[in-house]
PDB file of N, CA and C in Angstrom:
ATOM      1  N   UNK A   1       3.896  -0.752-182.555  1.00  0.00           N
ATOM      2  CA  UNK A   1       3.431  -1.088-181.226  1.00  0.00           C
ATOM      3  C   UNK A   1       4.625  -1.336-180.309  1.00  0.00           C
ATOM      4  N   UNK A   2       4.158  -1.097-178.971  1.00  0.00           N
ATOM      5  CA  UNK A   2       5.403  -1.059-178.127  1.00  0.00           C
ATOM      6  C   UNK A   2       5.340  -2.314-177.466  1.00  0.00           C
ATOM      7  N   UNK A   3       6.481  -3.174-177.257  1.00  0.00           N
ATOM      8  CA  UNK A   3       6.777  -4.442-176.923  1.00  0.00           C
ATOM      9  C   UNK A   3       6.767  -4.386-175.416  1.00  0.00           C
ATOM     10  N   UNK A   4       6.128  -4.731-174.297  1.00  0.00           N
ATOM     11  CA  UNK A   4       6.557  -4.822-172.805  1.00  0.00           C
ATOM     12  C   UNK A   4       6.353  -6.218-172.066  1.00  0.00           C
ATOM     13  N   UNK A   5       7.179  -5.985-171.140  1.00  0.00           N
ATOM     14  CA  UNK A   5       6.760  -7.386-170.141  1.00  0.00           C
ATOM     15  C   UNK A   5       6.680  -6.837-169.111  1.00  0.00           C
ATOM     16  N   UNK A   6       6.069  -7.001-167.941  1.00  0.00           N
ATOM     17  CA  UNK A   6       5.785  -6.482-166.353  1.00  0.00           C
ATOM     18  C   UNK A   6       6.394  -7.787-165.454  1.00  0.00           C
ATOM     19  N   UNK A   7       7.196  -6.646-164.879  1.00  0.00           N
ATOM     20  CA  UNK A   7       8.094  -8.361-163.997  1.00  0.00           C
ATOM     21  C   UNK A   7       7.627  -8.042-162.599  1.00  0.00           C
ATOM     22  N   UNK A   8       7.367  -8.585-161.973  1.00  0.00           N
ATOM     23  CA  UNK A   8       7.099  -8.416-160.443  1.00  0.00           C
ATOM     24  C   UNK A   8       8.316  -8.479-159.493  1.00  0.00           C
ATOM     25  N   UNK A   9       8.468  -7.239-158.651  1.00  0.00           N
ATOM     26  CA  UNK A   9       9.811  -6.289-157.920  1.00  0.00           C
ATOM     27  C   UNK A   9       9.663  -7.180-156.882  1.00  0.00           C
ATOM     28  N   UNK A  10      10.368  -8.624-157.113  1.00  0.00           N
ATOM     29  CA  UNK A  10      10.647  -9.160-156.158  1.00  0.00           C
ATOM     30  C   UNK A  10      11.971 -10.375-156.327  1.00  0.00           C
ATOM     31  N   UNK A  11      12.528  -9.765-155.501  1.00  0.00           N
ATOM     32  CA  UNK A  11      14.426 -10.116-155.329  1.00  0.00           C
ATOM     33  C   UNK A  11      14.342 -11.626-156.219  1.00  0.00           C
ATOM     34  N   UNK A  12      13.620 -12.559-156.594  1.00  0.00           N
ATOM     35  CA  UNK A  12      14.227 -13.423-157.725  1.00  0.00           C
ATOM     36  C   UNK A  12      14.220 -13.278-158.978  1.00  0.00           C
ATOM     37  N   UNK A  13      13.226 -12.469-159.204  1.00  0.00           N
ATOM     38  CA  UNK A  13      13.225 -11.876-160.785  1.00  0.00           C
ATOM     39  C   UNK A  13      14.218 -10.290-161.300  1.00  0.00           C
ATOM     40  N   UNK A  14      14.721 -10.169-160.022  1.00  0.00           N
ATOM     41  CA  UNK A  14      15.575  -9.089-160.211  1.00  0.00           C
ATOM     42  C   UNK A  14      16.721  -9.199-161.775  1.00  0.00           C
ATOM     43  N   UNK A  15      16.773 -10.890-162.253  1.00  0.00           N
ATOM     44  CA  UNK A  15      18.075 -10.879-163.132  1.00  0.00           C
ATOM     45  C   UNK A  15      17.297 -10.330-164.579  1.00  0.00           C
ATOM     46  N   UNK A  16      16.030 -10.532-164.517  1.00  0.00           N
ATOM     47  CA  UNK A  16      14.966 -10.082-165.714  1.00  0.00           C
ATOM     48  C   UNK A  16      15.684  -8.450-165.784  1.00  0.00           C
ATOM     49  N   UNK A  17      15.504  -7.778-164.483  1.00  0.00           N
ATOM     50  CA  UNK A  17      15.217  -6.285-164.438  1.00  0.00           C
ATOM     51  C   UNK A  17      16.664  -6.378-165.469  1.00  0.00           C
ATOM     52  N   UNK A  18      18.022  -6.740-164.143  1.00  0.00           N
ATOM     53  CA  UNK A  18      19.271  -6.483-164.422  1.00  0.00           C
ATOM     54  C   UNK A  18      19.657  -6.790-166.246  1.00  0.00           C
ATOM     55  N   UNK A  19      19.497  -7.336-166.514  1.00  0.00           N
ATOM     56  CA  UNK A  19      19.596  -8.374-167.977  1.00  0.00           C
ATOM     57  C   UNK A  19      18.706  -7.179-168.936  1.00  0.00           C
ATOM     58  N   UNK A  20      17.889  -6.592-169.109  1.00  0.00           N
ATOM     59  CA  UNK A  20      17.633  -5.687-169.550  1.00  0.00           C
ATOM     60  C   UNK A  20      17.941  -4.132-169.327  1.00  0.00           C
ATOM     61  N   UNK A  21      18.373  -4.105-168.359  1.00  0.00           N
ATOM     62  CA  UNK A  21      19.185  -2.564-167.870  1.00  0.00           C
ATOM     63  C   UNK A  21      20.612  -2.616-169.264  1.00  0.00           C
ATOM     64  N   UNK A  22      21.422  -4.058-168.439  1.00  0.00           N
ATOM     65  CA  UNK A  22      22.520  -4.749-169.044  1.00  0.00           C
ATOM     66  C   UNK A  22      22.705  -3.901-170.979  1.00  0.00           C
ATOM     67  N   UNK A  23      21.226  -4.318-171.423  1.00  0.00           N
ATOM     68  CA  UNK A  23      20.965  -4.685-173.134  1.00  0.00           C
ATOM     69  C   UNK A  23      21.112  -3.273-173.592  1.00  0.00           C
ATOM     70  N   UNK A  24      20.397  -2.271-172.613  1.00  0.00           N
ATOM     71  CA  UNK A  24      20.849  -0.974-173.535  1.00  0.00           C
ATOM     72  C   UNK A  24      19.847  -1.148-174.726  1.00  0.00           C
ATOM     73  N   UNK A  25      19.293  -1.742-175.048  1.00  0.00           N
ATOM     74  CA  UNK A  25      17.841  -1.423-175.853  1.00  0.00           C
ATOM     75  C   UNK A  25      15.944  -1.278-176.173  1.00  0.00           C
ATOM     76  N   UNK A  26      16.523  -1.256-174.139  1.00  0.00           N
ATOM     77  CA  UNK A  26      15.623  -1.572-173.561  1.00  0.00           C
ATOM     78  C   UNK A  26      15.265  -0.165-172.800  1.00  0.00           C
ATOM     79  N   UNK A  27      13.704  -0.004-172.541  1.00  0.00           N
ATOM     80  CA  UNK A  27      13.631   1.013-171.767  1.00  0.00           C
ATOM     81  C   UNK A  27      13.368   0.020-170.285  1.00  0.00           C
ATOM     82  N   UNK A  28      13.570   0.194-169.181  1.00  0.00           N
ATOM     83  CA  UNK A  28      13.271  -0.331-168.108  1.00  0.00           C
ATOM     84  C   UNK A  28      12.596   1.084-166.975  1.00  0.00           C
ATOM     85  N   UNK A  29      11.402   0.616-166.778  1.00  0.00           N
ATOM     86  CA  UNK A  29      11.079   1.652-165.808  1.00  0.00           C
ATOM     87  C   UNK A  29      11.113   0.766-164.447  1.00  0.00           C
ATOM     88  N   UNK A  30      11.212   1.786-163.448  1.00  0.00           N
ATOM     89  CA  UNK A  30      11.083   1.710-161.871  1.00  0.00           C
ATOM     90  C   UNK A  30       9.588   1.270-161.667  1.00  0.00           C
ATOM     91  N   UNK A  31       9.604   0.378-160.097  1.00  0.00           N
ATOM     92  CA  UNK A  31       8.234  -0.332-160.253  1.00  0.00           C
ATOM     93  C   UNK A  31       7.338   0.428-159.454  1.00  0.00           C
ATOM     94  N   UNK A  32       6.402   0.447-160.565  1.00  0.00           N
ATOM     95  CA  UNK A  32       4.691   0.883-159.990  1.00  0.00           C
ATOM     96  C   UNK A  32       3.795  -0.441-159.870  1.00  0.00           C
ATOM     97  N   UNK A  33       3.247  -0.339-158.782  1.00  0.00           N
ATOM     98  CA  UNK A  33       2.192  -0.844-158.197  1.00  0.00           C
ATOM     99  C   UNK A  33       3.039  -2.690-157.853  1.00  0.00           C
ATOM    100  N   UNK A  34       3.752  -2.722-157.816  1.00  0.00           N
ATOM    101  CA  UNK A  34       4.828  -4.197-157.456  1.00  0.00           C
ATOM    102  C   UNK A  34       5.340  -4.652-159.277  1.00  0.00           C
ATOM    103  N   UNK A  35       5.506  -3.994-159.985  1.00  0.00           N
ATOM    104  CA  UNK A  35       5.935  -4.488-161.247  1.00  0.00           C
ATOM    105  C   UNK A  35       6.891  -3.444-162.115  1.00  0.00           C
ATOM    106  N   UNK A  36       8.099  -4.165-162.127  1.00  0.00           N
ATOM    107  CA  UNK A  36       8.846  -3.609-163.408  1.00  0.00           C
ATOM    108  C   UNK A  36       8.193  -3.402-164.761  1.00  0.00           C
ATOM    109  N   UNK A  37       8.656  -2.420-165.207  1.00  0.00           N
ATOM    110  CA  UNK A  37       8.482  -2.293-167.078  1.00  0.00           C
ATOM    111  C   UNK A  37       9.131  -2.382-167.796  1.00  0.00           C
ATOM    112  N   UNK A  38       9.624  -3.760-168.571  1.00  0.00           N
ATOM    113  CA  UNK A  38      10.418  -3.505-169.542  1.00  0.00           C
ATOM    114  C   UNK A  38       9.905  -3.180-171.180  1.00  0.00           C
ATOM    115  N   UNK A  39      10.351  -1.993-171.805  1.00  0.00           N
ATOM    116  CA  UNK A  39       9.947  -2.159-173.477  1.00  0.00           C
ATOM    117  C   UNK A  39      10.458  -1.927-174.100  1.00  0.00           C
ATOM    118  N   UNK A  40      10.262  -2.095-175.146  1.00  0.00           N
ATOM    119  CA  UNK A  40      10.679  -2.130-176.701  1.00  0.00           C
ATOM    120  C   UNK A  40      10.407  -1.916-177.918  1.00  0.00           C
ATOM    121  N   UNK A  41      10.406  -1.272-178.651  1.00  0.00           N
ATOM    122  CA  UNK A  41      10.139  -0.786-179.908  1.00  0.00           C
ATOM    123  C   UNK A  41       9.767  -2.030-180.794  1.00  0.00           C
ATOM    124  N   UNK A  42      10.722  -2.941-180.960  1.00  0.00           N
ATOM    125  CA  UNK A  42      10.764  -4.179-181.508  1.00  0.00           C
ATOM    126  C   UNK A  42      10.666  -5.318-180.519  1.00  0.00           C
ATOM    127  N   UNK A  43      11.411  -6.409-180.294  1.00  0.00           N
ATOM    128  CA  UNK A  43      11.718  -7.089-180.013  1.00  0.00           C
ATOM    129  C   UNK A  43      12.683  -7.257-178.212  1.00  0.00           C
ATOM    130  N   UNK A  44      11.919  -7.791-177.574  1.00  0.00           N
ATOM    131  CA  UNK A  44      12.589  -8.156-176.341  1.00  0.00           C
ATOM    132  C   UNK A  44      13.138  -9.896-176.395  1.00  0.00           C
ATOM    133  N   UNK A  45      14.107  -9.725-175.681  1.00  0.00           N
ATOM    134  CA  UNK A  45      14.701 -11.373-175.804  1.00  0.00           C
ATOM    135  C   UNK A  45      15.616 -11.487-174.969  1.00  0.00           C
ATOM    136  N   UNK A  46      15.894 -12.808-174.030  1.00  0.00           N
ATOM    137  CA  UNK A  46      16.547 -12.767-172.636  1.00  0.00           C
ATOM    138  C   UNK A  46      16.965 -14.254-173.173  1.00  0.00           C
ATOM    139  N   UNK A  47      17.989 -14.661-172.352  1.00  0.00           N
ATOM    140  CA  UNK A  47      18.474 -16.192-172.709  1.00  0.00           C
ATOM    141  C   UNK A  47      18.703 -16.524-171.058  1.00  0.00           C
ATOM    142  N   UNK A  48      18.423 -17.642-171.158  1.00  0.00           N
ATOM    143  CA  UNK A  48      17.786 -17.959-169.466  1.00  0.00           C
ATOM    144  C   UNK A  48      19.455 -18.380-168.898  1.00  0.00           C
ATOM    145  N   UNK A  49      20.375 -19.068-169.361  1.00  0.00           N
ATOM    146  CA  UNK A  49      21.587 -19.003-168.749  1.00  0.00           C
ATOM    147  C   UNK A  49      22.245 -17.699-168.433  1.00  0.00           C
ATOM    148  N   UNK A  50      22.408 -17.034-169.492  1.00  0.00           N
ATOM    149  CA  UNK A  50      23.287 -15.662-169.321  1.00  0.00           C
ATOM    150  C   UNK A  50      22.649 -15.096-167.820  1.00  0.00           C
ATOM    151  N   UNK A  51      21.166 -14.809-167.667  1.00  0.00           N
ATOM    152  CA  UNK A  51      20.576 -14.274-166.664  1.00  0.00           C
ATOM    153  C   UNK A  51      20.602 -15.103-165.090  1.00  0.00           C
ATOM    154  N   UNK A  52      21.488 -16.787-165.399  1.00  0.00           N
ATOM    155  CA  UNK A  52      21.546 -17.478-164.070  1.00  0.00           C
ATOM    156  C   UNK A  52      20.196 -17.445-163.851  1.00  0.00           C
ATOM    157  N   UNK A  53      19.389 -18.111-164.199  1.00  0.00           N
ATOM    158  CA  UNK A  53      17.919 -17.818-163.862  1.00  0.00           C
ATOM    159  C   UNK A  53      17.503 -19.642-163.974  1.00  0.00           C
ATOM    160  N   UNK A  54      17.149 -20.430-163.009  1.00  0.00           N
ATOM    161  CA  UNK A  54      17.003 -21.933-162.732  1.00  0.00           C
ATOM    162  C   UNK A  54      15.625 -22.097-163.515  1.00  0.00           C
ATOM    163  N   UNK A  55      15.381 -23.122-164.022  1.00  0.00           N
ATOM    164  CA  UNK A  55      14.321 -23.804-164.337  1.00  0.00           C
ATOM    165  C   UNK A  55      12.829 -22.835-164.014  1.00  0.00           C
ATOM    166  N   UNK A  56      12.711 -22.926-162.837  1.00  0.00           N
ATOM    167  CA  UNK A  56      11.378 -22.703-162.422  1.00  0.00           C
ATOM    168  C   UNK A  56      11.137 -21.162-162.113  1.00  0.00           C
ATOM    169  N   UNK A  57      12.162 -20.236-161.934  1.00  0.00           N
ATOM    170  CA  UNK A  57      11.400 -18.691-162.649  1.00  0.00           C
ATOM    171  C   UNK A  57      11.926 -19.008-164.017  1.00  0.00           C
ATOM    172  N   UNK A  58      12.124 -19.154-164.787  1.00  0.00           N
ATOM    173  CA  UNK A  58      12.312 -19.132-166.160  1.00  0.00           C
ATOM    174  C   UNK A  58      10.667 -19.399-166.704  1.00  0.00           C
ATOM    175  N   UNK A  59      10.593 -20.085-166.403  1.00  0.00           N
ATOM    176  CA  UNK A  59       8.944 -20.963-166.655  1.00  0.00           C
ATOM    177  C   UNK A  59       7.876 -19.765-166.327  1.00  0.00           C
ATOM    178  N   UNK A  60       8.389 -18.843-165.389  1.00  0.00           N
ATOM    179  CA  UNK A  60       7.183 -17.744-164.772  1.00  0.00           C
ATOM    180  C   UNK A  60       8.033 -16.514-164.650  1.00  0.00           C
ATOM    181  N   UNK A  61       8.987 -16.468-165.960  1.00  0.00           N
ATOM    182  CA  UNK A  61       8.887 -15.132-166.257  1.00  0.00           C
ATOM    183  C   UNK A  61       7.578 -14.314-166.647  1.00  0.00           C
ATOM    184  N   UNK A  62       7.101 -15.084-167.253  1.00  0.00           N
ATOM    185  CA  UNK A  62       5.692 -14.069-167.622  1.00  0.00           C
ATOM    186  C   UNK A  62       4.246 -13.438-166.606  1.00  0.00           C
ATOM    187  N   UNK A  63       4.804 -13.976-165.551  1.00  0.00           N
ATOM    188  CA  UNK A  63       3.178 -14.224-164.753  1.00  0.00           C
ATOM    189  C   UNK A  63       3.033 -12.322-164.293  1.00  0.00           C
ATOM    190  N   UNK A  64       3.804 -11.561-164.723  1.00  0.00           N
ATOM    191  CA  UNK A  64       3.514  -9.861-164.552  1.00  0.00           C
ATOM    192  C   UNK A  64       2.603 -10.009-165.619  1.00  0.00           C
ATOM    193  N   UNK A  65       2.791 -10.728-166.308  1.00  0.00           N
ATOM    194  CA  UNK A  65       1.968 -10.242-168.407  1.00  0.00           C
ATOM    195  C   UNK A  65       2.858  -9.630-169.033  1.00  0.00           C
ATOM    196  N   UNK A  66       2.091  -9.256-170.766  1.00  0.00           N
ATOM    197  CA  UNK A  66       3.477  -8.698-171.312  1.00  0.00           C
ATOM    198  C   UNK A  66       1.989  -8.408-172.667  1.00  0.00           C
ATOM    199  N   UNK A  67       2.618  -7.308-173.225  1.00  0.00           N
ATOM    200  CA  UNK A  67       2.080  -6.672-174.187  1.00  0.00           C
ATOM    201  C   UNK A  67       3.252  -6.892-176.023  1.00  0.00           C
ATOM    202  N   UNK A  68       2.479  -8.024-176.323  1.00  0.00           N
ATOM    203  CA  UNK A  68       3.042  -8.085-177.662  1.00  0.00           C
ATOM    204  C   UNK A  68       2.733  -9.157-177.756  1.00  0.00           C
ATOM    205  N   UNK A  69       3.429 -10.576-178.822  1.00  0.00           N
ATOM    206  CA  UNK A  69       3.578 -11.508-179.218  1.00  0.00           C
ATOM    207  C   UNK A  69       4.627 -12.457-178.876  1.00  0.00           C
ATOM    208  N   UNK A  70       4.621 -13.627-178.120  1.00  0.00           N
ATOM    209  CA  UNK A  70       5.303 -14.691-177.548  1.00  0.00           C
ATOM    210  C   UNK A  70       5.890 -15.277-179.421  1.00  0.00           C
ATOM    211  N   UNK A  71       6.886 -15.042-179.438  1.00  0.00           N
ATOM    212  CA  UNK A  71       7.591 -15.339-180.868  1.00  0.00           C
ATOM    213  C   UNK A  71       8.411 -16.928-180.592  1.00  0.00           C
ATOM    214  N   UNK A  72       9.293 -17.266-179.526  1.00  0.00           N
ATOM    215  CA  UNK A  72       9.740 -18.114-178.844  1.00  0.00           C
ATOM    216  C   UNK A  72       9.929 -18.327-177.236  1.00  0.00           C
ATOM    217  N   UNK A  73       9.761 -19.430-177.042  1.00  0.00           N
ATOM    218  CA  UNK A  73       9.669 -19.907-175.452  1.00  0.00           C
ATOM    219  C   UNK A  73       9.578 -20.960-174.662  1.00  0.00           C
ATOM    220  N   UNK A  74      11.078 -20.552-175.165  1.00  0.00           N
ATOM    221  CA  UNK A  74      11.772 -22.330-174.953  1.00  0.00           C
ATOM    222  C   UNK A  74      12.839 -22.554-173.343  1.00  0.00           C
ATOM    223  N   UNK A  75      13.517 -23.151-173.379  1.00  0.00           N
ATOM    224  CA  UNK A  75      14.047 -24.085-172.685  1.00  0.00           C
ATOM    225  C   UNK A  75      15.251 -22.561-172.196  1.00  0.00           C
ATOM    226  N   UNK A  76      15.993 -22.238-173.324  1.00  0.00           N
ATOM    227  CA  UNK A  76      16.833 -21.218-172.397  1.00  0.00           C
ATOM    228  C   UNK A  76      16.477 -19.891-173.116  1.00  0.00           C
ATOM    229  N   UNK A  77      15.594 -19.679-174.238  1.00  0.00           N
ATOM    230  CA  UNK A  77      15.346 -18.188-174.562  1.00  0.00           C
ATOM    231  C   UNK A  77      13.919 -18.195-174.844  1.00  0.00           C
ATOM    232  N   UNK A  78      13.764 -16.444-174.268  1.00  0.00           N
ATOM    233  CA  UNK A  78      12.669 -15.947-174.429  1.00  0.00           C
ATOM    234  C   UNK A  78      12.562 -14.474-175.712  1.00  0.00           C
ATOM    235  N   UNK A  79      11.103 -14.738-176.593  1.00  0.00           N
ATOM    236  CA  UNK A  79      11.480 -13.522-177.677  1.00  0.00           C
ATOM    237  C   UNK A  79      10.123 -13.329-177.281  1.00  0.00           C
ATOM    238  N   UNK A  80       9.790 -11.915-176.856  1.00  0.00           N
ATOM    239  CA  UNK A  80       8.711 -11.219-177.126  1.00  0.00           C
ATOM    240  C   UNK A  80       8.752 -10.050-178.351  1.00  0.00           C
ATOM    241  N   UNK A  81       7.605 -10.514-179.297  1.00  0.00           N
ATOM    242  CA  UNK A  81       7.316  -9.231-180.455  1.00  0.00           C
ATOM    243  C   UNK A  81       6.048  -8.624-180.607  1.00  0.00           C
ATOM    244  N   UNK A  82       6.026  -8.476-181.903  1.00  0.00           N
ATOM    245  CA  UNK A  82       5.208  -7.353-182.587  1.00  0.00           C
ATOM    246  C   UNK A  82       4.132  -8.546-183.131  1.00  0.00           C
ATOM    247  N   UNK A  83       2.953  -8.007-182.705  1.00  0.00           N
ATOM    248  CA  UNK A  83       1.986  -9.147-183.625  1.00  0.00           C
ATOM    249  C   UNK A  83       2.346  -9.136-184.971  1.00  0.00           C
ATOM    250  N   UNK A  84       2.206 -10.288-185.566  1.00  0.00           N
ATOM    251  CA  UNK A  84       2.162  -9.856-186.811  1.00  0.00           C
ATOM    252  C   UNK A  84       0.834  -9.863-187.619  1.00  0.00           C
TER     253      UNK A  84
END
């Protein structure tokens, strides 16, 4: 199953887009309908410092949705997977 999150194309969540362009294991598509696509074969995972990303979008990275399993989602990292 394919791992995604939908980020919404708007200039504060841009470090989500960038931070996965960055990873190179990521597919990132261009946004349809106001939302980025990021996916993954396996495993997506972002660490909320590296991305400079404050408290409160960190908390609402998810509000695009995301197709897989919330594995961790904590304080500075995020792991989206594979159900198990």
């Amino acid at each position: 199953m394919t791992v995604m999150i939908f980020v919404p194309d708007i200039p504060e969540f841009a470090p989500l887009v960038y931070g996965a362009q960055r990873a190179g294991d990521y597919r990132v598509h261009a946004p349809l309908k106001g939302y980025w696509r990021i996916e993954a074969n396996q495993e997506i995972s972002f660490n909320r410092k590296e991305l400079g990303l404050g408290p409160a979008l960190w908390n609402s990275a998810l509000t695009g949705g995301f197709n897989g399993q919330i594995i961790e989602y904590g304080r500075d990292i995020l792991r989206i997977g594979n159900p198990t």
